[in-house]
PDB file of N, CA and C in Angstrom:
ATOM      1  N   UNK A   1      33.607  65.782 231.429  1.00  0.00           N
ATOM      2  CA  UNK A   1      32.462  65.855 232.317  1.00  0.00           C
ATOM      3  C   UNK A   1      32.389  67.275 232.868  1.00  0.00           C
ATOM      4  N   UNK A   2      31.250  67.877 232.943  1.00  0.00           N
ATOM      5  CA  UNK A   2      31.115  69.386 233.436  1.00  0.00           C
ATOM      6  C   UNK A   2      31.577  69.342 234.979  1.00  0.00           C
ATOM      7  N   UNK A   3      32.258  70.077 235.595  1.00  0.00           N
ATOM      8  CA  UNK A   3      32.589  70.646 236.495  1.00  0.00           C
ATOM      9  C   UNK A   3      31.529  70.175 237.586  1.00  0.00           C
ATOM     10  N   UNK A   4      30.518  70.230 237.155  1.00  0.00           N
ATOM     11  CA  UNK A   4      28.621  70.761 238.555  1.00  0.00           C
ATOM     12  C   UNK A   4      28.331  69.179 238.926  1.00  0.00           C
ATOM     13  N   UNK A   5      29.404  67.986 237.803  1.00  0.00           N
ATOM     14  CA  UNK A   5      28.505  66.867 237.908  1.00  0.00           C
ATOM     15  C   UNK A   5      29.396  66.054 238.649  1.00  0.00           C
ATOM     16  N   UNK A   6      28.759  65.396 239.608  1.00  0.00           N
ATOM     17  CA  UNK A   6      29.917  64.262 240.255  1.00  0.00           C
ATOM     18  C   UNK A   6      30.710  63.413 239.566  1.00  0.00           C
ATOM     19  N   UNK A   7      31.603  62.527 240.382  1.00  0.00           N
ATOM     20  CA  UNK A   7      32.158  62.013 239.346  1.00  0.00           C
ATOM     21  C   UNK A   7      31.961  60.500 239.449  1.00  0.00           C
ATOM     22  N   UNK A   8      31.412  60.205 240.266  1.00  0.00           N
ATOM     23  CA  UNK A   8      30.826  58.861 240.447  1.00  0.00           C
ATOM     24  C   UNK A   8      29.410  58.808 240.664  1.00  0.00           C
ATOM     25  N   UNK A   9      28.254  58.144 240.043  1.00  0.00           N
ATOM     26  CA  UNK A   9      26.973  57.637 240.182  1.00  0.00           C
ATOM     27  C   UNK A   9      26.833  56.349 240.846  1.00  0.00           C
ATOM     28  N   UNK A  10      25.836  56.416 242.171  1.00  0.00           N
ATOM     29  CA  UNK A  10      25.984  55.000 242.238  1.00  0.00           C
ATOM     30  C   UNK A  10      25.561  54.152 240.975  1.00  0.00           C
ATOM     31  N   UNK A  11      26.283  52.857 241.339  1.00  0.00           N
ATOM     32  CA  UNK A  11      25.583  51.949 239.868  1.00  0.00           C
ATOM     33  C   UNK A  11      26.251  51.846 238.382  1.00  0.00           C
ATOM     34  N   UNK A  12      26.348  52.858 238.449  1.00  0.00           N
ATOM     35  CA  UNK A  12      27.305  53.218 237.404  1.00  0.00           C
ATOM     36  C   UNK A  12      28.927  53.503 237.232  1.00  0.00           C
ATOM     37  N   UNK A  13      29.702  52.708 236.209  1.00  0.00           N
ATOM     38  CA  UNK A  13      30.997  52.292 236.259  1.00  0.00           C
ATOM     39  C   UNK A  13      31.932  53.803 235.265  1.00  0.00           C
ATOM     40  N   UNK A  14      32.715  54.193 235.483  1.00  0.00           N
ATOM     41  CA  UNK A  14      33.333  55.159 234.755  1.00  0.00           C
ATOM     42  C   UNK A  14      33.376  55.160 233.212  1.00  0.00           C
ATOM     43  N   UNK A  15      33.142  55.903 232.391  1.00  0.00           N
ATOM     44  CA  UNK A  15      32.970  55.342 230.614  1.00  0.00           C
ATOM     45  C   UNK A  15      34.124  55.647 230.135  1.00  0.00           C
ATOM     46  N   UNK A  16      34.988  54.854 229.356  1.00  0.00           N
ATOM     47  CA  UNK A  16      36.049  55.237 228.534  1.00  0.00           C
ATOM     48  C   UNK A  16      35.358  56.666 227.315  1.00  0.00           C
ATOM     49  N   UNK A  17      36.461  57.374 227.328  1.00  0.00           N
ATOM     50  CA  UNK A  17      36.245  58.412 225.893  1.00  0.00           C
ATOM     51  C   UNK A  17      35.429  57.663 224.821  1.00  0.00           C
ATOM     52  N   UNK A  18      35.658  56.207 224.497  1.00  0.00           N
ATOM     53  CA  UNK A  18      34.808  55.897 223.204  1.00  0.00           C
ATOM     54  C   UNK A  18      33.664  55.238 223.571  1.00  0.00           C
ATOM     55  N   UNK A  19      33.503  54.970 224.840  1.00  0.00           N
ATOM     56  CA  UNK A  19      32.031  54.597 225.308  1.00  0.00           C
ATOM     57  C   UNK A  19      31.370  56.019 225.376  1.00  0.00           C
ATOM     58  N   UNK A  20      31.741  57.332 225.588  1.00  0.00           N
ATOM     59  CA  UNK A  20      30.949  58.879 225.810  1.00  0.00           C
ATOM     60  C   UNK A  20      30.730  58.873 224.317  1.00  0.00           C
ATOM     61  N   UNK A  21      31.489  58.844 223.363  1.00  0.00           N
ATOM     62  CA  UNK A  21      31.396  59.061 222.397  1.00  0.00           C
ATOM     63  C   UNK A  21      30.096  58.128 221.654  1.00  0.00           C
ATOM     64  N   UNK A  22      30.180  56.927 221.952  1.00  0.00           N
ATOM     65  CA  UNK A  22      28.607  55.758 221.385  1.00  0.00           C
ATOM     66  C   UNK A  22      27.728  56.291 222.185  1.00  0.00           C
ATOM     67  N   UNK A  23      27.657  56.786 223.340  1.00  0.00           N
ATOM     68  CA  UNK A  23      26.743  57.273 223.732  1.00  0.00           C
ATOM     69  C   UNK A  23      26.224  58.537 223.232  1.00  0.00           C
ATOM     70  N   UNK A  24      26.908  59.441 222.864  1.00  0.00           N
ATOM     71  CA  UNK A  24      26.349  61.039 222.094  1.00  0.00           C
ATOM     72  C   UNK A  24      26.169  60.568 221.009  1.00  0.00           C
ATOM     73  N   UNK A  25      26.738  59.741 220.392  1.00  0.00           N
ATOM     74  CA  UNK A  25      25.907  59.379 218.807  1.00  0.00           C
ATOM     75  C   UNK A  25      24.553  58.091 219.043  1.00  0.00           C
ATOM     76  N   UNK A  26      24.146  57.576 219.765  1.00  0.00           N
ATOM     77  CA  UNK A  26      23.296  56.993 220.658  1.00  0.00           C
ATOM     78  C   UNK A  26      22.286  58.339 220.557  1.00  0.00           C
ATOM     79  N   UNK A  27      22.339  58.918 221.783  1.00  0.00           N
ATOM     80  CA  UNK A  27      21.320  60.485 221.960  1.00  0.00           C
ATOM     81  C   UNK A  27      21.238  61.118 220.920  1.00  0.00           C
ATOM     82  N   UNK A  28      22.044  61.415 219.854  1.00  0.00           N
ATOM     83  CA  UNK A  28      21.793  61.905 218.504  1.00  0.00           C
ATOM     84  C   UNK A  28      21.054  61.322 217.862  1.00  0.00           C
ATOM     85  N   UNK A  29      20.935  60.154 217.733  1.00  0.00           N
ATOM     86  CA  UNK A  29      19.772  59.674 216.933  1.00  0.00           C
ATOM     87  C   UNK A  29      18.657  59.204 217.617  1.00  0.00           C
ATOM     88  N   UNK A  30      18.385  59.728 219.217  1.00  0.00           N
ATOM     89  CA  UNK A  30      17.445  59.422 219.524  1.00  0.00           C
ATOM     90  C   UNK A  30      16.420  60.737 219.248  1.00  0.00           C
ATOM     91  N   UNK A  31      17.141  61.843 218.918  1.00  0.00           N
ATOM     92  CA  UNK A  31      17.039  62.531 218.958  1.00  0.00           C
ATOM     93  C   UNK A  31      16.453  63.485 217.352  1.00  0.00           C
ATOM     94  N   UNK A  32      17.167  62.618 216.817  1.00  0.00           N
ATOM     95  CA  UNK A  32      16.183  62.403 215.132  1.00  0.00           C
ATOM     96  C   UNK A  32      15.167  61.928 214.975  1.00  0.00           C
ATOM     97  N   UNK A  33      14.928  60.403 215.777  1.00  0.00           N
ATOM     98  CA  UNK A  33      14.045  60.208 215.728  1.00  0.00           C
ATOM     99  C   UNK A  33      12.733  60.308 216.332  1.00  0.00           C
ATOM    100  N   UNK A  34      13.255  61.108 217.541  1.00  0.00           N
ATOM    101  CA  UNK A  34      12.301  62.112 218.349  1.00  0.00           C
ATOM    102  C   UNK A  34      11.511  62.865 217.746  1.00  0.00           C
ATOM    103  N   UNK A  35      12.238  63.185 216.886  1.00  0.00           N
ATOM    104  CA  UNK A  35      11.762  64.949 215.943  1.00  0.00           C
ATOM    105  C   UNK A  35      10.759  64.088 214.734  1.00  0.00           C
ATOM    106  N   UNK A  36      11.022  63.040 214.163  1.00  0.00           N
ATOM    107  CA  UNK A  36      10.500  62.399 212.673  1.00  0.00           C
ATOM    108  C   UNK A  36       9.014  62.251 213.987  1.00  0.00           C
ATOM    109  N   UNK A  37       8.920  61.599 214.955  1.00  0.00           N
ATOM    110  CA  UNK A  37       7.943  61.038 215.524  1.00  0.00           C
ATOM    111  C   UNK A  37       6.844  62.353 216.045  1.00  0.00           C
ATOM    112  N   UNK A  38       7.117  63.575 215.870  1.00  0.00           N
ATOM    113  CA  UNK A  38       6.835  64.245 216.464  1.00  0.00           C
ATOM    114  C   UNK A  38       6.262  64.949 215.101  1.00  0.00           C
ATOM    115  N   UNK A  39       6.814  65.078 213.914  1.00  0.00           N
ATOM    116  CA  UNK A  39       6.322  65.220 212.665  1.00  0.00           C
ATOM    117  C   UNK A  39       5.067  64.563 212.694  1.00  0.00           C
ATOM    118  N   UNK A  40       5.367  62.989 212.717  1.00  0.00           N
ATOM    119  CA  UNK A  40       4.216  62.275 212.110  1.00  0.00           C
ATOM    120  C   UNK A  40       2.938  62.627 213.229  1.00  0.00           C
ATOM    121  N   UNK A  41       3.393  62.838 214.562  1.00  0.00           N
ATOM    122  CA  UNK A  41       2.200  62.870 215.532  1.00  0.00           C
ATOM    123  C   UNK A  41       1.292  64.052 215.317  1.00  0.00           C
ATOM    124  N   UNK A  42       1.644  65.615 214.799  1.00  0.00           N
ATOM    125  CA  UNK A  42       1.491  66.017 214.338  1.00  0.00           C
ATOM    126  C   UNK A  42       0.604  66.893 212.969  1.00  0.00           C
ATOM    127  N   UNK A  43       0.839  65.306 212.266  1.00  0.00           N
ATOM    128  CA  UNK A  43       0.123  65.361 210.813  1.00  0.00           C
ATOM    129  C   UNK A  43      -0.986  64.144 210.894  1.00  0.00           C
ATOM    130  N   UNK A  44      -0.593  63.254 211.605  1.00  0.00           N
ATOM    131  CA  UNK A  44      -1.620  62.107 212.255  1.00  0.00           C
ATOM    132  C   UNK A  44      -2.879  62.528 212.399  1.00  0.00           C
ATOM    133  N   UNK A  45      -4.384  61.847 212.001  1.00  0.00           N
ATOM    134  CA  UNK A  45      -5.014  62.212 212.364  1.00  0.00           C
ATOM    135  C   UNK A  45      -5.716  61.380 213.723  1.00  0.00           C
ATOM    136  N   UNK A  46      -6.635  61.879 214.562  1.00  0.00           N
ATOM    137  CA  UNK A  46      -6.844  61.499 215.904  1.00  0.00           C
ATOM    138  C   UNK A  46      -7.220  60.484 215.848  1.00  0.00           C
ATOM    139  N   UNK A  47      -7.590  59.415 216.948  1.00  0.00           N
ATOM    140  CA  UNK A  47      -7.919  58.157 216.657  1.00  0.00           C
ATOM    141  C   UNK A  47      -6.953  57.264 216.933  1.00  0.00           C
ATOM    142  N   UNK A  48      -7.188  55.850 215.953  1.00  0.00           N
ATOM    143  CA  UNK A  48      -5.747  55.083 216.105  1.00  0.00           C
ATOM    144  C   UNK A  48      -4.899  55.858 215.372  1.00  0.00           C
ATOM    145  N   UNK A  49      -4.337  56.552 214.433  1.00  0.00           N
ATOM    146  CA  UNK A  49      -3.303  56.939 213.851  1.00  0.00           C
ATOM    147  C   UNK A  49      -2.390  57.492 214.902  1.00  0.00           C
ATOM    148  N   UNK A  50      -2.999  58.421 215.900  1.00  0.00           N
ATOM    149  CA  UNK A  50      -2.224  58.614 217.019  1.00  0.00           C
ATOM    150  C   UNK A  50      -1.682  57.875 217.881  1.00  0.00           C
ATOM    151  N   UNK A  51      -3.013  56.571 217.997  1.00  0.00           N
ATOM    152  CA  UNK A  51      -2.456  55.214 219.516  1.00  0.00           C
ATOM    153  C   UNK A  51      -0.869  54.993 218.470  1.00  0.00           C
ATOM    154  N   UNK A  52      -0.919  54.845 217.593  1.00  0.00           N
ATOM    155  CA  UNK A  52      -0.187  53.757 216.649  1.00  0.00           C
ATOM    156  C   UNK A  52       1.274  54.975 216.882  1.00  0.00           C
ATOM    157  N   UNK A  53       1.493  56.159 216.820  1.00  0.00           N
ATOM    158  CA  UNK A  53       2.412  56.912 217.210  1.00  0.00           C
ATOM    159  C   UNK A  53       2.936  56.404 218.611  1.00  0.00           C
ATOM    160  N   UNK A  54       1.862  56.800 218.888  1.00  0.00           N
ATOM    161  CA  UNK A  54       2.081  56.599 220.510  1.00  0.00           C
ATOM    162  C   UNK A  54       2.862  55.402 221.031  1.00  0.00           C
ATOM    163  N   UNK A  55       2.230  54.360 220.738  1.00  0.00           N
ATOM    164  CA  UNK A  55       3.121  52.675 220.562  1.00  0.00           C
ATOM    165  C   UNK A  55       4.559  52.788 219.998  1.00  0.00           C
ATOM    166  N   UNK A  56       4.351  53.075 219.057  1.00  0.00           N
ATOM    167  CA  UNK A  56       5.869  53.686 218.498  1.00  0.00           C
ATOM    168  C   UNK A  56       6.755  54.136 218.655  1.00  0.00           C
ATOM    169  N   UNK A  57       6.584  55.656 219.627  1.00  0.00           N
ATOM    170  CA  UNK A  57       7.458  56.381 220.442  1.00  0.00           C
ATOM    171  C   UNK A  57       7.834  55.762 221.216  1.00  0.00           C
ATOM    172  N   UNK A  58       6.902  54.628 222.429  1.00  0.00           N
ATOM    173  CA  UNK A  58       7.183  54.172 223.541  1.00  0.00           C
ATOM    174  C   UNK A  58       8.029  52.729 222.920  1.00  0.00           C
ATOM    175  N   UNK A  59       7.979  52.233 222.516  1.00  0.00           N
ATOM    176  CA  UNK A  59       8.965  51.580 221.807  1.00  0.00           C
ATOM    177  C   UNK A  59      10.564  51.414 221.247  1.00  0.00           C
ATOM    178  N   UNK A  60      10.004  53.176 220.581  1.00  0.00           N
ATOM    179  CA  UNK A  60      11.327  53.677 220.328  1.00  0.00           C
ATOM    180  C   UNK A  60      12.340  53.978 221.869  1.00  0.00           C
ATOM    181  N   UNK A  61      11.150  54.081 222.396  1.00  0.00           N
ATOM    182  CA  UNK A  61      12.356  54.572 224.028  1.00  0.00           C
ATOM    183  C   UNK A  61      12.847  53.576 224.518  1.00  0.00           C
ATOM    184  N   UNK A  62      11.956  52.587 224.247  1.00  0.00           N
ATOM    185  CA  UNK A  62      12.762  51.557 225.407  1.00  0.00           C
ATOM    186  C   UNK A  62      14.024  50.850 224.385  1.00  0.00           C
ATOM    187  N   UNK A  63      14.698  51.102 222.960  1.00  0.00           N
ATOM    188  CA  UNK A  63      15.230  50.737 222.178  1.00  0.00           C
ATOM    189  C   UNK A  63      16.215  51.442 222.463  1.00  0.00           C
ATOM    190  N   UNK A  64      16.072  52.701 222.605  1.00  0.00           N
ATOM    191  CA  UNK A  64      17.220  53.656 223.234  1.00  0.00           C
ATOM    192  C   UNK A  64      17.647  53.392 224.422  1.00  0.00           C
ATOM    193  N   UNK A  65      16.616  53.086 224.790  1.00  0.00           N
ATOM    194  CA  UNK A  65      17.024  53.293 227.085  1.00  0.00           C
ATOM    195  C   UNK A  65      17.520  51.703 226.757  1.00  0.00           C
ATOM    196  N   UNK A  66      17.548  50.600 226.259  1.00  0.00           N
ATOM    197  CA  UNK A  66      18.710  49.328 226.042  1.00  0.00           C
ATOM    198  C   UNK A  66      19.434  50.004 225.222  1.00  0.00           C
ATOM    199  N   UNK A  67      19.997  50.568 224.081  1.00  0.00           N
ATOM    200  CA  UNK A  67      21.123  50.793 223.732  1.00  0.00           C
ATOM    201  C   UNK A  67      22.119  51.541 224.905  1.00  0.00           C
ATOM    202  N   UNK A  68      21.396  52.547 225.502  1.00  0.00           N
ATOM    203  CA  UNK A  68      22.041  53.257 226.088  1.00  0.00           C
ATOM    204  C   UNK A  68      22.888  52.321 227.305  1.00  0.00           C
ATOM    205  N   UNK A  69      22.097  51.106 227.662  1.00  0.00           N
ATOM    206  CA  UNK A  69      22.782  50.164 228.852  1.00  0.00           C
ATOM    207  C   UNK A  69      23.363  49.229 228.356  1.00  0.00           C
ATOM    208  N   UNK A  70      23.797  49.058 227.426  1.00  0.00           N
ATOM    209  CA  UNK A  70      24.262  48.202 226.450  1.00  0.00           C
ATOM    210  C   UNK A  70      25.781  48.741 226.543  1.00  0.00           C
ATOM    211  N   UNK A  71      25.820  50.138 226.398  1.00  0.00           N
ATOM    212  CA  UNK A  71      26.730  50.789 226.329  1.00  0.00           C
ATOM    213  C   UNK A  71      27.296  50.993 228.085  1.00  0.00           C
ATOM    214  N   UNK A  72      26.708  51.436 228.731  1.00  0.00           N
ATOM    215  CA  UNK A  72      26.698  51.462 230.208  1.00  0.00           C
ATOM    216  C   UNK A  72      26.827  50.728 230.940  1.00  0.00           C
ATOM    217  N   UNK A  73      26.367  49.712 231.101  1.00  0.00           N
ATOM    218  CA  UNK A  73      26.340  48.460 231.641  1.00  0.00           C
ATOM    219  C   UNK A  73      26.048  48.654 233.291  1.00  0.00           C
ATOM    220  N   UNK A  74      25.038  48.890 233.720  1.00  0.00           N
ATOM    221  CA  UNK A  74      24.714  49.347 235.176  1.00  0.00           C
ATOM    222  C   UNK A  74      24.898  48.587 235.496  1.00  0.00           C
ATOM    223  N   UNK A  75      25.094  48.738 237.043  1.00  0.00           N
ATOM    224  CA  UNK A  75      24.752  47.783 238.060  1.00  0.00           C
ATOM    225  C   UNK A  75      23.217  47.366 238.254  1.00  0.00           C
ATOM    226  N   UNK A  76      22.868  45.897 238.437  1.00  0.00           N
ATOM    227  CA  UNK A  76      21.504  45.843 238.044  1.00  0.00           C
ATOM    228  C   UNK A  76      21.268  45.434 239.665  1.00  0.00           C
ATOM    229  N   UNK A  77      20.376  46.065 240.795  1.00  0.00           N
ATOM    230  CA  UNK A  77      19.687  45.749 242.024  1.00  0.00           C
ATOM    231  C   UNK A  77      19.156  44.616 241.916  1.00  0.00           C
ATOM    232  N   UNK A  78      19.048  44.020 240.398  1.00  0.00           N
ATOM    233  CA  UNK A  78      17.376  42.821 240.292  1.00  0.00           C
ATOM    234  C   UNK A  78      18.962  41.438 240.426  1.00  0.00           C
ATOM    235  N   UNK A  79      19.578  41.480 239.716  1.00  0.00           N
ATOM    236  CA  UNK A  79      20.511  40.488 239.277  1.00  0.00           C
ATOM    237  C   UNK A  79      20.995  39.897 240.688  1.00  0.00           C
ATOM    238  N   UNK A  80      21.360  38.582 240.584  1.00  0.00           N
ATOM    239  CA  UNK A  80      21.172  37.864 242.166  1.00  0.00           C
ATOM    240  C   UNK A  80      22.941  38.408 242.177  1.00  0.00           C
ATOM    241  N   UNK A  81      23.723  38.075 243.251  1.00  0.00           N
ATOM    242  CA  UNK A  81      25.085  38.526 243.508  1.00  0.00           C
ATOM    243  C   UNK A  81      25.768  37.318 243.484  1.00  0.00           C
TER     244      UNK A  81
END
């Protein structure tokens, strides 16, 4: 962990070395597929070809943003105690 960053988040539980590690290969391929989506948006022409990106990307995020808590496992505010 860099030096600048705390070492506790609320909410969040400490990650073993191989939970950091699913997580950077996690962001790595969100991160591929950032770039492919950004190709196609790109070469897309305007119209639906773009909504249909668009749906896609936002999709793709929320696939990441659950892997990523999958891996994390927050504390959830909503979950009864």
């Amino acid at each position: 962990m860099a030096d600048d960053q705390p070492s506790k988040i609320a909410g969040y539980r400490t990650l073993t070395e191989s939970e950091i590690a699913m997580m950077n290969h996690i962001k790595a391929k969100e991160a591929g597929i950032a770039e492919l989506a950004a190709l196609v948006r790109n070469t897309a022409p305007a119209g639906e070809p773009q909504r249909q990106v668009a749906i896609a990307v936002t999709a793709f995020e929320e696939g990441f943003m659950r892997l990523v808590r999958a891996v994390a496992r927050p504390v959830s505010p909503w979950e009864a105690k």
